[in-house]
N, C-alpha and C. Protein backbone atom coordinates (compact mmCIF):
# COMPACT_ATOMS: atom_id res chain seq x y z
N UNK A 1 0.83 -1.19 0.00
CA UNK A 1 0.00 0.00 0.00
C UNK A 1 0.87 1.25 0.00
N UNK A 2 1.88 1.32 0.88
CA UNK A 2 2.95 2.94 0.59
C UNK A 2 3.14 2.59 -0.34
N UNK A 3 3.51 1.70 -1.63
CA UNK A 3 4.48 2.09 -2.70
C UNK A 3 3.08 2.73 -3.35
N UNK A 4 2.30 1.57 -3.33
CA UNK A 4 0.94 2.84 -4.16
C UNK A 4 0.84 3.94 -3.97
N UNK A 5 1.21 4.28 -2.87
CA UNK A 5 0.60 5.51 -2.60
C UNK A 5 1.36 6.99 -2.98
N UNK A 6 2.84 6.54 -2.90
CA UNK A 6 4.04 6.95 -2.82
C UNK A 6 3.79 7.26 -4.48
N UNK A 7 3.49 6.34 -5.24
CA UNK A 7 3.46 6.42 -6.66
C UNK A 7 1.97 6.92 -6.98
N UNK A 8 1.51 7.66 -6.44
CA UNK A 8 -0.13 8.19 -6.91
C UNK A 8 -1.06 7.44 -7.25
N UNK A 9 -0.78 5.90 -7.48
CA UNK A 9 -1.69 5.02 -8.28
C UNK A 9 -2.83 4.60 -7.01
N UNK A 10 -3.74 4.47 -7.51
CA UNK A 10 -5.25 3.57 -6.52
C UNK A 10 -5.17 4.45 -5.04
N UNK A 11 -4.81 5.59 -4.92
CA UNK A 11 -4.76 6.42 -3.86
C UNK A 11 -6.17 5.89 -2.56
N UNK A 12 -7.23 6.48 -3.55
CA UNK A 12 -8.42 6.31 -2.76
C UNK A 12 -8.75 4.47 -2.39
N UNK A 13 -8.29 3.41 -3.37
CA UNK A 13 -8.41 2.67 -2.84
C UNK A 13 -7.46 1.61 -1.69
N UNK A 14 -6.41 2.70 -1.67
CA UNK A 14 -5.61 2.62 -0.70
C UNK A 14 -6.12 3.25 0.82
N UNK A 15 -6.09 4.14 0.65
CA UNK A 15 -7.05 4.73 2.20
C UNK A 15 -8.46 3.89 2.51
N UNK A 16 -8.85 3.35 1.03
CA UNK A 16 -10.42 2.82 2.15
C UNK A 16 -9.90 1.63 2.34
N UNK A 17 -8.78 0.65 2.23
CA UNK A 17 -8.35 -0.70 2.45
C UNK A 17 -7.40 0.02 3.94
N UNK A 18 -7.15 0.68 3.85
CA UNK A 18 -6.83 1.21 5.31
C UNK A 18 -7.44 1.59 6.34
N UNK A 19 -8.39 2.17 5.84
CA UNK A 19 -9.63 1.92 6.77
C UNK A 19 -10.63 1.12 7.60
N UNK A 20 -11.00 0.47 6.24
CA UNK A 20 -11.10 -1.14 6.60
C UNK A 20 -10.22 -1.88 7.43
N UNK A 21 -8.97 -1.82 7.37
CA UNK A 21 -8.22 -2.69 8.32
C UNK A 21 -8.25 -2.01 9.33
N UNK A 22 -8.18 -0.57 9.62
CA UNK A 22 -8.06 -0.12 11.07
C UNK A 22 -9.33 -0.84 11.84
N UNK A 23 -10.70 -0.52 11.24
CA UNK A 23 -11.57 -0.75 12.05
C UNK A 23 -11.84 -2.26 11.96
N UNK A 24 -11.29 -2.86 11.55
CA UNK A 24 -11.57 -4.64 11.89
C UNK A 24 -10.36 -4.70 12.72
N UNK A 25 -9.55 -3.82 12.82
CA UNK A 25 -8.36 -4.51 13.90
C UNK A 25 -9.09 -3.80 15.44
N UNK A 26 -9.75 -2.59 15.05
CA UNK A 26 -10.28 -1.90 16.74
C UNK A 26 -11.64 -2.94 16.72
N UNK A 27 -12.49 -3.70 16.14
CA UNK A 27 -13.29 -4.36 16.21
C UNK A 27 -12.94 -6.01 17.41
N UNK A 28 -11.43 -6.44 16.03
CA UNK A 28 -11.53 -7.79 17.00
C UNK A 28 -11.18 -6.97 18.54
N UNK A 29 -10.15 -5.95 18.83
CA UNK A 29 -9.71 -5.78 20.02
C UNK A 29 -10.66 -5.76 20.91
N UNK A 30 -11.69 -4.99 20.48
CA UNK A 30 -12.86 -5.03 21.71
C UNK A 30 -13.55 -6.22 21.87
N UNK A 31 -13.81 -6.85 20.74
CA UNK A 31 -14.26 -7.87 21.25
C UNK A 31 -13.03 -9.12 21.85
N UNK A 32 -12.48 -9.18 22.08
CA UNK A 32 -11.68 -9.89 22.99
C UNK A 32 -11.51 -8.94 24.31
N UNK A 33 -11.71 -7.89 24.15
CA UNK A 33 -11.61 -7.34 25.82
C UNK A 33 -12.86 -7.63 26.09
N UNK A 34 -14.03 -7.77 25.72
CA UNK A 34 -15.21 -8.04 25.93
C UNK A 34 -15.20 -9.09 26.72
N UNK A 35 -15.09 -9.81 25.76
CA UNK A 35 -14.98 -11.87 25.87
C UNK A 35 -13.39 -12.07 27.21
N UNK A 36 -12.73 -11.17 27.11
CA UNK A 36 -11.65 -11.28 27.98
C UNK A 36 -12.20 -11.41 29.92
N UNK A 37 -13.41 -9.99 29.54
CA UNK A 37 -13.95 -9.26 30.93
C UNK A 37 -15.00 -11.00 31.13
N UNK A 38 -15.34 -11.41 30.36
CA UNK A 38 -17.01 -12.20 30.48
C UNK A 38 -16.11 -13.40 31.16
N UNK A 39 -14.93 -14.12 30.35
CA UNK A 39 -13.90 -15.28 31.21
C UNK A 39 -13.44 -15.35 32.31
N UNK A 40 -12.71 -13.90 32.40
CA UNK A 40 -11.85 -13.58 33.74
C UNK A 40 -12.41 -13.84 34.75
N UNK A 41 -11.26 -13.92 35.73
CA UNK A 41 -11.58 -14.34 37.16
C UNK A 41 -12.45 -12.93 37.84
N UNK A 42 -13.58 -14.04 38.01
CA UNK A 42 -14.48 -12.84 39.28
C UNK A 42 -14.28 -12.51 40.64
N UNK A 43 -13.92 -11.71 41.06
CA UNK A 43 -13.78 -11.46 42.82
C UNK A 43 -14.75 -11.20 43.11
């Protein structure tokens, strides 16, 4: 994706494949802190 980008080519479809990955990577995170809180040990 930088060399694309670096080289002007598929610009825009470089930022929305970056996008996409940001928010599926902040997606799984919460849901494993989710599922993390629901496992964990209860006091």
């Amino acid at each position: 994706m930088y060399a694309l980008l670096n080289e002007g080519l598929y610009m825009d479809q470089a930022y929305a494949t970056a996008v996409i990955l940001l928010i599926l990577v902040i997606g799984i995170n919460a849901l494993s802190a989710f599922i993390a809180k629901r496992v964990g040990v209860k006091e």
